[in-house]
C-alpha atoms as a PDB file:
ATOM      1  CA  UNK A   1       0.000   0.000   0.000  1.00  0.00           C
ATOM      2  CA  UNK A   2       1.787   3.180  -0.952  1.00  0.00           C
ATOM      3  CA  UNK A   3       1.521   5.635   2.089  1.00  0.00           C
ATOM      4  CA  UNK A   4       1.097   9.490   1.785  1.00  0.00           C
ATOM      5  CA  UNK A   5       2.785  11.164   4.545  1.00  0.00           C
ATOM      6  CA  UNK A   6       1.676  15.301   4.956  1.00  0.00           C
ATOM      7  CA  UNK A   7       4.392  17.488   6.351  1.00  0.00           C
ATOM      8  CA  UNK A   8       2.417  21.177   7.061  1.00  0.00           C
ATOM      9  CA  UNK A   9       3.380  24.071   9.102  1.00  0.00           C
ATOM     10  CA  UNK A  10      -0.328  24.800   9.084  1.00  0.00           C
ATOM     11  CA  UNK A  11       0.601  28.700   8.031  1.00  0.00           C
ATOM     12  CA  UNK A  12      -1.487  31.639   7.881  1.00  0.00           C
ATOM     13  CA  UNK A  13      -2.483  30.421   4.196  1.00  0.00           C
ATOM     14  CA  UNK A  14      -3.497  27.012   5.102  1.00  0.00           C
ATOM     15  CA  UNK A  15      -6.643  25.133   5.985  1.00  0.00           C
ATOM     16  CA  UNK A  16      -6.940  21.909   7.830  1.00  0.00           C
ATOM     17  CA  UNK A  17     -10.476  21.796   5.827  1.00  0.00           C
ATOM     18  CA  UNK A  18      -9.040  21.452   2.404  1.00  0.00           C
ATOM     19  CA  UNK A  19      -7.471  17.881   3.729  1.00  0.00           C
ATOM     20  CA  UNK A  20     -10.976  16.499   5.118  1.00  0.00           C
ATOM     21  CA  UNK A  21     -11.639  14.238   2.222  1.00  0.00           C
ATOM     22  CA  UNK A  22      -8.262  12.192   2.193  1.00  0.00           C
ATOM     23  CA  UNK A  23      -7.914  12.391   6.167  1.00  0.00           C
ATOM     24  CA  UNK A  24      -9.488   9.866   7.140  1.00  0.00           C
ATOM     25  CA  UNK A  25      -7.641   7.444   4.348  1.00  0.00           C
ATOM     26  CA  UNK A  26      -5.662   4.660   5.614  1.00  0.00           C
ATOM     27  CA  UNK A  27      -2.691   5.334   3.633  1.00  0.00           C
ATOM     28  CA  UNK A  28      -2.559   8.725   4.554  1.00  0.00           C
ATOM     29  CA  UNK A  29      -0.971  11.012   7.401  1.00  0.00           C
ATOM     30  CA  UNK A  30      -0.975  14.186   8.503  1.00  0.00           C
ATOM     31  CA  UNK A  31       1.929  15.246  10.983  1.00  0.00           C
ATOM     32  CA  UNK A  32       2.061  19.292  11.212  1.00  0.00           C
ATOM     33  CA  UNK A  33       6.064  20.422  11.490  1.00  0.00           C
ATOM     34  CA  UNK A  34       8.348  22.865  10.669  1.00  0.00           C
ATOM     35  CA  UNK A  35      10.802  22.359   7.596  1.00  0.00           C
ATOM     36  CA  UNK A  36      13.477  24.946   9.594  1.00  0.00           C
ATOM     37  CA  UNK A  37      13.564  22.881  12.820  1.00  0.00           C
ATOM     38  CA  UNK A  38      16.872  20.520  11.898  1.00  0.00           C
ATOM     39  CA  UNK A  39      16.248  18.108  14.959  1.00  0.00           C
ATOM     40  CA  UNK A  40      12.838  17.868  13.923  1.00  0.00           C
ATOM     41  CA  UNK A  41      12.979  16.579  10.494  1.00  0.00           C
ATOM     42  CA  UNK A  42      16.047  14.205  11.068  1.00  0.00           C
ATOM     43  CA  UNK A  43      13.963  12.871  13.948  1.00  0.00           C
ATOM     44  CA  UNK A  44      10.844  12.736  11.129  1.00  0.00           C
ATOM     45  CA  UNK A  45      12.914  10.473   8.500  1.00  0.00           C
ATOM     46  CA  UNK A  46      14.318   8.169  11.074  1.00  0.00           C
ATOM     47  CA  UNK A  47      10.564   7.008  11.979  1.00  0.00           C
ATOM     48  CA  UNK A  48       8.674   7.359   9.235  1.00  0.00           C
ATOM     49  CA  UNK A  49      10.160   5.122   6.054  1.00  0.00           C
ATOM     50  CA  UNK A  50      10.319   7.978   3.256  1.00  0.00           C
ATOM     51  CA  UNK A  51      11.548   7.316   0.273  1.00  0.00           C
ATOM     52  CA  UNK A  52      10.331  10.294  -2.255  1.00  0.00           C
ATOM     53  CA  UNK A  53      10.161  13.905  -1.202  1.00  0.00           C
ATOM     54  CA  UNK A  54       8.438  16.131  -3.297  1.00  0.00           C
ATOM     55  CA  UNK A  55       9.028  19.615  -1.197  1.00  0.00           C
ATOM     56  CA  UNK A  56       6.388  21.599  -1.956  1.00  0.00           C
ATOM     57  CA  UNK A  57       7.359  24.081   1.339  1.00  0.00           C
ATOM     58  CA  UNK A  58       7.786  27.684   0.810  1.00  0.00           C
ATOM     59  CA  UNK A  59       6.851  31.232   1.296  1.00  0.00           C
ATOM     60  CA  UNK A  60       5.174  32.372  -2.467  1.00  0.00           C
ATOM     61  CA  UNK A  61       3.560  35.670  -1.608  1.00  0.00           C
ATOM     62  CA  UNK A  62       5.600  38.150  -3.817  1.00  0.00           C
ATOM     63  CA  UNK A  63       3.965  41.307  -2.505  1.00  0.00           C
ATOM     64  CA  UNK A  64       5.114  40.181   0.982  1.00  0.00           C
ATOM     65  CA  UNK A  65       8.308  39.250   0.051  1.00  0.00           C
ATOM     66  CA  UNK A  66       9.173  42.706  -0.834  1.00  0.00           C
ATOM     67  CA  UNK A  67       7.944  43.794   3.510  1.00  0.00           C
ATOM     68  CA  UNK A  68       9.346  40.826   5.318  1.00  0.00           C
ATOM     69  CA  UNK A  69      12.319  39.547   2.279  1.00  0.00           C
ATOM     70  CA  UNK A  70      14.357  37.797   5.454  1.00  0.00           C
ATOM     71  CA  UNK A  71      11.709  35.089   6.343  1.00  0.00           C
ATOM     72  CA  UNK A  72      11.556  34.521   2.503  1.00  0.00           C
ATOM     73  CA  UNK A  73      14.981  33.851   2.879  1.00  0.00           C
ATOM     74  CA  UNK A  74      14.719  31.525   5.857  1.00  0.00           C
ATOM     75  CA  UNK A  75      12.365  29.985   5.157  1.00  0.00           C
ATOM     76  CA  UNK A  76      12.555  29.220   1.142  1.00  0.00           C
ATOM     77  CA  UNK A  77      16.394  28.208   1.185  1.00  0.00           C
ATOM     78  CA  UNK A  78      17.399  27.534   4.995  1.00  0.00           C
ATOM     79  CA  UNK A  79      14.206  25.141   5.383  1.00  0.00           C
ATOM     80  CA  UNK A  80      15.364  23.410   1.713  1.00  0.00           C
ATOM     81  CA  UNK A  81      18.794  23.268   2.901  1.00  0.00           C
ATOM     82  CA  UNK A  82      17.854  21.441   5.996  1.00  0.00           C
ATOM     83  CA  UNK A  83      15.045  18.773   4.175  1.00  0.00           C
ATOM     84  CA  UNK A  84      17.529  18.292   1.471  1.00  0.00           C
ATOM     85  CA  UNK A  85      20.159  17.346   3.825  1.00  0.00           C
ATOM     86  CA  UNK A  86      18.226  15.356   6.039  1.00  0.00           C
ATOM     87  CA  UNK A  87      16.994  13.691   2.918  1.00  0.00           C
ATOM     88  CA  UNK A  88      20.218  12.503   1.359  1.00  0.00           C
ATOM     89  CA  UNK A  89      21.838  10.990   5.009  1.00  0.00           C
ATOM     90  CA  UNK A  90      17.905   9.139   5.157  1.00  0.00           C
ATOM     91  CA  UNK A  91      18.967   7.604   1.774  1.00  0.00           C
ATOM     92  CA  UNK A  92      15.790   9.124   0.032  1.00  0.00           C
ATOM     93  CA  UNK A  93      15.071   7.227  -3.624  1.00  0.00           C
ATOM     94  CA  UNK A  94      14.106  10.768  -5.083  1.00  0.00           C
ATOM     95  CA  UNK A  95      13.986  14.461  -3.926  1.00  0.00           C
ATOM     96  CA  UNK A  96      11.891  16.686  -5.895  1.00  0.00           C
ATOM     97  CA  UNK A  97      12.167  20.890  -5.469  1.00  0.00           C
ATOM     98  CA  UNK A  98       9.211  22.689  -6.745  1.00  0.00           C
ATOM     99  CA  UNK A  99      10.689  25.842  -7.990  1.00  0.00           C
ATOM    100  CA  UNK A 100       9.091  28.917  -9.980  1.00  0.00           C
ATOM    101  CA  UNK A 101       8.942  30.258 -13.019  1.00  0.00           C
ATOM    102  CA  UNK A 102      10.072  33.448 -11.429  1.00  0.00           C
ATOM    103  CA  UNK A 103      13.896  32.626 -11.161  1.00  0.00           C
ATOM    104  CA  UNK A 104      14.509  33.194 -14.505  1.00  0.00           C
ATOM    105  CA  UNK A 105      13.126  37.230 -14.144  1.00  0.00           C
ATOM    106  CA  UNK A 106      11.036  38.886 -16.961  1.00  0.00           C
ATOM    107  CA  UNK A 107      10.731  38.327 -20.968  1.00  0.00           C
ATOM    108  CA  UNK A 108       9.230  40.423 -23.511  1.00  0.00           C
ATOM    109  CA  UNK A 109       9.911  37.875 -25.972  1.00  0.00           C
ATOM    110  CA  UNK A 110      12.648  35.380 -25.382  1.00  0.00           C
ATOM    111  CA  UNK A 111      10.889  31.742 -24.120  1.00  0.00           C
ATOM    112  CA  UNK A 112      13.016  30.034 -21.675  1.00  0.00           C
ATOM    113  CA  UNK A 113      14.219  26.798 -21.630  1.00  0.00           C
ATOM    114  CA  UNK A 114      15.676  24.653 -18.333  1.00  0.00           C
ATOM    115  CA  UNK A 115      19.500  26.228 -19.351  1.00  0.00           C
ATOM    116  CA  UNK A 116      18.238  29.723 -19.378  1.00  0.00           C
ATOM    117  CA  UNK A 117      20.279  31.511 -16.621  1.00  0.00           C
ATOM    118  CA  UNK A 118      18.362  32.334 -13.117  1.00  0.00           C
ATOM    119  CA  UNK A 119      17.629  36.245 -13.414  1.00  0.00           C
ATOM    120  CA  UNK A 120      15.695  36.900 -10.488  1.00  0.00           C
ATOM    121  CA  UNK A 121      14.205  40.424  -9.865  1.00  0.00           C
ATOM    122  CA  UNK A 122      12.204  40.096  -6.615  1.00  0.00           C
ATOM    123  CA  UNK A 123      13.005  38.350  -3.044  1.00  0.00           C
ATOM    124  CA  UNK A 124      10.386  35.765  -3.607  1.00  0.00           C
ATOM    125  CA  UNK A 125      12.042  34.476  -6.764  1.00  0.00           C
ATOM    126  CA  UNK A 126      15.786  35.217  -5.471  1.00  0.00           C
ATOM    127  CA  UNK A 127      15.096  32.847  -2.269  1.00  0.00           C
ATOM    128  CA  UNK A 128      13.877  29.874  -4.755  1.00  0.00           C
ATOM    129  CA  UNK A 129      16.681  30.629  -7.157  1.00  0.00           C
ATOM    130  CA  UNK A 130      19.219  30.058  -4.295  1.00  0.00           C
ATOM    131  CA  UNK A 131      17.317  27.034  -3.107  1.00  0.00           C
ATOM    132  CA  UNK A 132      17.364  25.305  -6.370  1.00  0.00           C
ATOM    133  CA  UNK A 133      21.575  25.976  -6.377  1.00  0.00           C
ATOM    134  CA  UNK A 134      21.186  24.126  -2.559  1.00  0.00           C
ATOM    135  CA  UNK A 135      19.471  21.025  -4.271  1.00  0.00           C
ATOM    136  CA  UNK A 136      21.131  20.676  -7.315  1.00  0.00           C
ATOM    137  CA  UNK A 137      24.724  20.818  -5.201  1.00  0.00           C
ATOM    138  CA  UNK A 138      23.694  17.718  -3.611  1.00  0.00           C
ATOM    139  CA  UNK A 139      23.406  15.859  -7.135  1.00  0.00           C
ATOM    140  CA  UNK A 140      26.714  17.525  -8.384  1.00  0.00           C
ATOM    141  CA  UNK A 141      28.468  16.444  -5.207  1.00  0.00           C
ATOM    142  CA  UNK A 142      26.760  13.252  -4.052  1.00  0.00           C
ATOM    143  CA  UNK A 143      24.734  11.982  -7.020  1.00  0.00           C
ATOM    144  CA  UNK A 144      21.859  12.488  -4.240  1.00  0.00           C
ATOM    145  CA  UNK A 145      18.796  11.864  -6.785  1.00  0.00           C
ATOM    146  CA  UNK A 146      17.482  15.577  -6.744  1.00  0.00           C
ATOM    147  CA  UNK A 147      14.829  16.643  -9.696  1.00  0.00           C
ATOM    148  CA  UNK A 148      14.094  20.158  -9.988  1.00  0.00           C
ATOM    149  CA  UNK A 149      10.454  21.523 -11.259  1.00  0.00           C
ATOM    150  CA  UNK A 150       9.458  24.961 -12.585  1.00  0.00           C
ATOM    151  CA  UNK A 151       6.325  25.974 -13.021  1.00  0.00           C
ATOM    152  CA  UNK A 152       3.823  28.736 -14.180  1.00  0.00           C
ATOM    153  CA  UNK A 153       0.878  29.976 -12.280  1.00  0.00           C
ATOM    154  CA  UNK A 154      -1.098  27.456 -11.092  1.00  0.00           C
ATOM    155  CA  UNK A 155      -4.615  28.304 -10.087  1.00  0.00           C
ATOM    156  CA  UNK A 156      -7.695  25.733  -8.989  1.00  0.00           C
ATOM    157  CA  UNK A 157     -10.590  25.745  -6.069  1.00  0.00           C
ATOM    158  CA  UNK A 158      -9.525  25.976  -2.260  1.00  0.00           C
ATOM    159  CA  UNK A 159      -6.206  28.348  -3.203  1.00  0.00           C
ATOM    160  CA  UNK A 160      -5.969  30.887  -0.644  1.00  0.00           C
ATOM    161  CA  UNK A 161      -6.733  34.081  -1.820  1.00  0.00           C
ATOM    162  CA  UNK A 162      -3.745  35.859  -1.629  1.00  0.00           C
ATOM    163  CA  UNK A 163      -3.065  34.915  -5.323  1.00  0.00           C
ATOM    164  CA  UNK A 164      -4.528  37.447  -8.057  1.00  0.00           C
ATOM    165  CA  UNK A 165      -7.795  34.531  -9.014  1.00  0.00           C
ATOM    166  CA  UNK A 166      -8.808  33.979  -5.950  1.00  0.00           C
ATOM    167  CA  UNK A 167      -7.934  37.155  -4.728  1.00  0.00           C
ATOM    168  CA  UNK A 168      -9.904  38.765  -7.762  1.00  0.00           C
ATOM    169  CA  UNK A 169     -13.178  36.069  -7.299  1.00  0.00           C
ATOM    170  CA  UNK A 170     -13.209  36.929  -3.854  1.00  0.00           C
ATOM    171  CA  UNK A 171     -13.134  40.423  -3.741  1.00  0.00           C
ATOM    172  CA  UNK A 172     -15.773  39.872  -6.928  1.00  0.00           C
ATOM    173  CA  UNK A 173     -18.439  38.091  -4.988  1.00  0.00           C
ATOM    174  CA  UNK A 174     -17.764  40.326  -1.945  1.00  0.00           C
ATOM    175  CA  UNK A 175     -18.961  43.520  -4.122  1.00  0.00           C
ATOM    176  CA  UNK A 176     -15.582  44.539  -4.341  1.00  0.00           C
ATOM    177  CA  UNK A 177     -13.013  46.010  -7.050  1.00  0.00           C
ATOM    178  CA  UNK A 178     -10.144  44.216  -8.415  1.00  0.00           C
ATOM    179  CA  UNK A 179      -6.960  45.478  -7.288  1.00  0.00           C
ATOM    180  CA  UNK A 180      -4.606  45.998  -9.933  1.00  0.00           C
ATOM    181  CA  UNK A 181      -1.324  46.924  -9.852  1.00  0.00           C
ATOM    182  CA  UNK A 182       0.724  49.507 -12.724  1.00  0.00           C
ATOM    183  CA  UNK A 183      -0.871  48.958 -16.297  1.00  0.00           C
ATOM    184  CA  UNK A 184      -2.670  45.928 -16.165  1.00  0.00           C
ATOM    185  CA  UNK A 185      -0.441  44.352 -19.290  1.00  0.00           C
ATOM    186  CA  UNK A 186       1.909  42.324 -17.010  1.00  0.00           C
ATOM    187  CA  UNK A 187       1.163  38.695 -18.565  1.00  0.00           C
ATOM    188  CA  UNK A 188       0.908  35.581 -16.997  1.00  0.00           C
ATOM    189  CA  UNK A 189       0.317  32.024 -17.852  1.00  0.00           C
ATOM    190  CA  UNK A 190      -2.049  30.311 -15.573  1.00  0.00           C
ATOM    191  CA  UNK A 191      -1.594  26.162 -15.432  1.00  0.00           C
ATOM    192  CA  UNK A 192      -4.769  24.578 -13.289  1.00  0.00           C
ATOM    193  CA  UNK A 193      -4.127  22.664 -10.363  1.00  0.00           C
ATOM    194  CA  UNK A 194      -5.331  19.095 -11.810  1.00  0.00           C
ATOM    195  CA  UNK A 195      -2.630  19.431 -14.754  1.00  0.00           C
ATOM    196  CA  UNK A 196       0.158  20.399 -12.289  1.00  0.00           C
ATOM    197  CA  UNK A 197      -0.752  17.449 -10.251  1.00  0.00           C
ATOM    198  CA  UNK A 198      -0.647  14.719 -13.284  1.00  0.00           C
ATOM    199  CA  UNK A 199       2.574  16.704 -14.351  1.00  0.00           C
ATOM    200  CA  UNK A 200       4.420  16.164 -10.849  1.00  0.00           C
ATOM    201  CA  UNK A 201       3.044  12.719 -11.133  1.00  0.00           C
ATOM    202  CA  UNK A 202       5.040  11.868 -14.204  1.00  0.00           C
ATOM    203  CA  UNK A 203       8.198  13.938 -13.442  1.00  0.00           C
ATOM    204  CA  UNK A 204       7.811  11.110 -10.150  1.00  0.00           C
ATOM    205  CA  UNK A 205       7.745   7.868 -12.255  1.00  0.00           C
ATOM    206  CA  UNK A 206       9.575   8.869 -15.170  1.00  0.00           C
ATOM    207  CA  UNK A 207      11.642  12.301 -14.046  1.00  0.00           C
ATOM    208  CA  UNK A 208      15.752  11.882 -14.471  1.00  0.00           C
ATOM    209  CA  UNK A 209      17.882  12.763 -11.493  1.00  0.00           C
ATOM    210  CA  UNK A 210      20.061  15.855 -11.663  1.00  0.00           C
ATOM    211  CA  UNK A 211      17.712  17.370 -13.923  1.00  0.00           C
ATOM    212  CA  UNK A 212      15.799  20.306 -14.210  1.00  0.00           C
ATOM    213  CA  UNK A 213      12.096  20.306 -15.585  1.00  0.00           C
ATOM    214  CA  UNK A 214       9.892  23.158 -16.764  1.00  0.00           C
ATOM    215  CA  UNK A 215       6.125  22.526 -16.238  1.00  0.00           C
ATOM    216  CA  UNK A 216       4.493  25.459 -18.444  1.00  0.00           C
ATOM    217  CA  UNK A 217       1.395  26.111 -20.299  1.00  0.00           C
ATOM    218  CA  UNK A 218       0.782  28.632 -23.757  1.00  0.00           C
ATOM    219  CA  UNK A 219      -2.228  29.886 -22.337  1.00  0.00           C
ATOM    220  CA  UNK A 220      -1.325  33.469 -21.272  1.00  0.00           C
ATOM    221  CA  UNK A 221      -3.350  36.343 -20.016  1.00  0.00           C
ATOM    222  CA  UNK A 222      -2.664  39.798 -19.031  1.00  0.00           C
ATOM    223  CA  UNK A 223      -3.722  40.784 -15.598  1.00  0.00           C
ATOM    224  CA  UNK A 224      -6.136  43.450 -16.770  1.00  0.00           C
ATOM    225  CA  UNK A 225      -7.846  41.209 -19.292  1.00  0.00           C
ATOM    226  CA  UNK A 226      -8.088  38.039 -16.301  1.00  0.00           C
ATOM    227  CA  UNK A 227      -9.849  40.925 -14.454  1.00  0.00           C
ATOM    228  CA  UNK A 228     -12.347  41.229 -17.455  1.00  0.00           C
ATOM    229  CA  UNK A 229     -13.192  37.760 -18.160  1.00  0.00           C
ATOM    230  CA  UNK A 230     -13.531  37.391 -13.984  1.00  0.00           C
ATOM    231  CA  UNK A 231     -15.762  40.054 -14.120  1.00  0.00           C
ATOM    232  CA  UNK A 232     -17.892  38.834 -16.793  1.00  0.00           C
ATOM    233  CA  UNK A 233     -17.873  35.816 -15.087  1.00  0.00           C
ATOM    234  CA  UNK A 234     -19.467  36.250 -11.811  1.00  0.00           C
ATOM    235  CA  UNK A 235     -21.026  40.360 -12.652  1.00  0.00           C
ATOM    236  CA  UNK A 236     -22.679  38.559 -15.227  1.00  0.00           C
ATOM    237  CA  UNK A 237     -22.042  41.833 -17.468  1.00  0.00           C
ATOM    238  CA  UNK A 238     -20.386  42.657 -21.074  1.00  0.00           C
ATOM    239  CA  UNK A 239     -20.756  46.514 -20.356  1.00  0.00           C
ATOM    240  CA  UNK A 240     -17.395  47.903 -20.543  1.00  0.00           C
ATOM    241  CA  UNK A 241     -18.803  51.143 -18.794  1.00  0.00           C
ATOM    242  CA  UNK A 242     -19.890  48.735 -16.083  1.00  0.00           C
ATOM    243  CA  UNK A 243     -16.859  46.350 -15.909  1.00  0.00           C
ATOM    244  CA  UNK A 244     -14.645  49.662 -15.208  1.00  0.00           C
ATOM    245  CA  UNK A 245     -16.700  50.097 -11.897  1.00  0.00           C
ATOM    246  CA  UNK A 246     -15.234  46.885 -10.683  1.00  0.00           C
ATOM    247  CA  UNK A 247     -11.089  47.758 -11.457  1.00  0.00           C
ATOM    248  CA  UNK A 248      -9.255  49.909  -9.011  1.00  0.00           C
ATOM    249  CA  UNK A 249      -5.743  50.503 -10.580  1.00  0.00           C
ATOM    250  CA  UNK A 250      -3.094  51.313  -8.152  1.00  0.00           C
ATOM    251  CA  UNK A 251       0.636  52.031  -7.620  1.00  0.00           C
ATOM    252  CA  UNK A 252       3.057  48.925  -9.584  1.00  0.00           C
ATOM    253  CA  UNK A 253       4.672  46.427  -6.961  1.00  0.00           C
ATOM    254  CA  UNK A 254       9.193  47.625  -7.170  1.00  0.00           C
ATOM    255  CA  UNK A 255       9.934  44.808  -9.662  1.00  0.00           C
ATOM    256  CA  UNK A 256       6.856  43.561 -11.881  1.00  0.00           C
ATOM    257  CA  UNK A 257       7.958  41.093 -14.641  1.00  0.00           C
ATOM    258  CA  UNK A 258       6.292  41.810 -17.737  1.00  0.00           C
ATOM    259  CA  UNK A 259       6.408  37.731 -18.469  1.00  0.00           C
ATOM    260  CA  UNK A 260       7.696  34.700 -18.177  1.00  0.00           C
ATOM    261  CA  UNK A 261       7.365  32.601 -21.210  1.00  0.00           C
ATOM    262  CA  UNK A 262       8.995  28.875 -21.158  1.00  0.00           C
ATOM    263  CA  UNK A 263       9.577  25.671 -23.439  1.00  0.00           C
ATOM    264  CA  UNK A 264       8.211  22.536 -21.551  1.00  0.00           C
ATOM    265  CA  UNK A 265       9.182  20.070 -24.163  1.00  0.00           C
ATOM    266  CA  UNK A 266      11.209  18.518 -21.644  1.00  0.00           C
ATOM    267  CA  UNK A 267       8.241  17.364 -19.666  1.00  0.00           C
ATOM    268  CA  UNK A 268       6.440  16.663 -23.227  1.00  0.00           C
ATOM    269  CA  UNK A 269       8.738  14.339 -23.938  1.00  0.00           C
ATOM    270  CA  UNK A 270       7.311  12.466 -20.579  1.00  0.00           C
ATOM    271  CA  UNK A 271       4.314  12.417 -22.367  1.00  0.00           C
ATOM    272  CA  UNK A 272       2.983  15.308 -19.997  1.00  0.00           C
ATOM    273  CA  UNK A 273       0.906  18.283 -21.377  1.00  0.00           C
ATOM    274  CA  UNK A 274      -2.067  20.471 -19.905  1.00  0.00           C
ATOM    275  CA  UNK A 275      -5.494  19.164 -20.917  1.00  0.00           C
ATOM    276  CA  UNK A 276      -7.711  21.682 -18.975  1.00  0.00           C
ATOM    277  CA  UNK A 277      -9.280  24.518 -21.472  1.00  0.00           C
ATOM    278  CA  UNK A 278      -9.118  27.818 -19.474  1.00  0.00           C
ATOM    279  CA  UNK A 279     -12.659  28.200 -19.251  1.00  0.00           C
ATOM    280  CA  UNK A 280     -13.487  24.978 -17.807  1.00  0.00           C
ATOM    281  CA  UNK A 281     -10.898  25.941 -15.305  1.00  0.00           C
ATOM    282  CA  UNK A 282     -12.056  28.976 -14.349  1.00  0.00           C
ATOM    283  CA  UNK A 283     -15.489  28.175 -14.126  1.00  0.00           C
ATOM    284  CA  UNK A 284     -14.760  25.252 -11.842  1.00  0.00           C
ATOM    285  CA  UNK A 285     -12.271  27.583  -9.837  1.00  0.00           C
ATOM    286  CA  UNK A 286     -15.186  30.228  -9.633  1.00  0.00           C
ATOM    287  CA  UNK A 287     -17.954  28.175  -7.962  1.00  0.00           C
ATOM    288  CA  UNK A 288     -16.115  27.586  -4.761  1.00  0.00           C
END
């Protein structure tokens, strides 16, 4: 029986109600912890029998990672360095790193590929391009079976709505404008959360160790047209007079990447690509 075992810090951002439908599962557990407590997680992998990581465990608010940069920091590549390590002396078969799209910085028109060099531009995106260099020393130097992921947006039901869709539905069906910061044109491409999870599913079985793996989608939006088709969405309207009344632009974030276009044939030649149309997304996404 393969066993699911749930390491959580149980942050601000997460819910103990979004695991109610596996909890009860016998070949799952829940065990709340602490990725920066050393003593902790050494103690964790010499009771439990683990023997794939994927280390989902960071900060990702970029807004706040501009106010409070140091806990980014911390917690983003001090709590990698310390599962990573803890992982190779437990002999772990495979350690995966979900990284960002963000390390490589912004793009008007250049797509990047897994050997484009890390250009980060915000503290968010600097903290995950120094984990990945933590990870990937432990394949250079041990051969420790690390696989590194980087991925676009990824949006789906249950997010917490810090992120701009959930942010943006919520403020929506609270009779609130959507925030938007600078012009509007900043682009991003959104990935929903059922094709990231078949995606991390086959970098697992058939992923290569030492290798890095971009998980990317050619669906891209601007922020000011997502707004729109949110609006639409749940105002029910196609005024453009009456969609304005629901956007509140406002003062651009220090560093806003225009972009970030990649090349995921990589993780095509898996036999991975995204199947889920934006608007079935979305609509799903909206109703919760």
């Amino acid at each position: 029986l393969l066993c699911h075992l749930d390491l959580r810090s149980l942050d601000y951002c997460a819910s103990l109600k979004n695991l109610e439908t596996i909890s009860n599962k016998q070949n799952y557990k829940f065990i709340e912890g602490d990725i920066c407590e050393p003593h902790f997680i050494k103690w964790l992998f010499e009771t439990e029998k683990v023997d794939i990581v994927l280390h989902f465990a960071a900060q990702t608010h970029v807004d706040l990672s501009f106010v409070h940069a140091l806990e980014f920091t911390y917690v983003n590549v001090y709590g990698t360095h310390v599962l990573v390590s803890a992982a190779y002396e437990a002999r772990v078969e495979k350690f995966i790193y979900v990284s960002t799209d963000e390390v490589y910085g912004g793009s008007l028109d250049e797509e990047f590929d897994e050997s484009s060099p890390k250009q980060p531009t915000n503290p968010y995106a600097s903290s995950k391009a120094a984990a990945e260099c933590f990870v990937q020393s432990y394949w250079e130097q041990y051969k420790f079976p690390v696989v590194i992921t980087r991925s676009s947006n990824v949006y789906g039901p249950h997010q917490y709505p810090e992120k701009v869709i959930p942010k943006f539905i919520s403020l929506l069906q609270h009779n609130r404008k959507c925030c938007i910061h600078g012009s509007g044109l900043q682009k991003r491409n959104f990935l929903y959360a059922a094709d990231v999870v078949e995606a991390f599913l086959t970098v697992l079985k058939k992923g290569k160790p030492g290798e890095i793996y971009n998980i990317g989608t050619n669906f891209e939006m601007s922020i000011a047209q997502l707004a729109k088709e949110l609006i639409q969405l749940i105002k029910e309207t196609n005024s453009e007079s009456e969609m304005e009344n629901w956007v509140d632009y406002v003062d651009d974030r220090p560093s806003n990447d225009m972009r970030y276009p990649m090349k995921s044939e990589k993780m095509h030649g898996l036999g991975w690509r995204p199947k889920v149309p934006w608007k079935e997304g979305i609509k799903k996404t909206s109703m919760f």
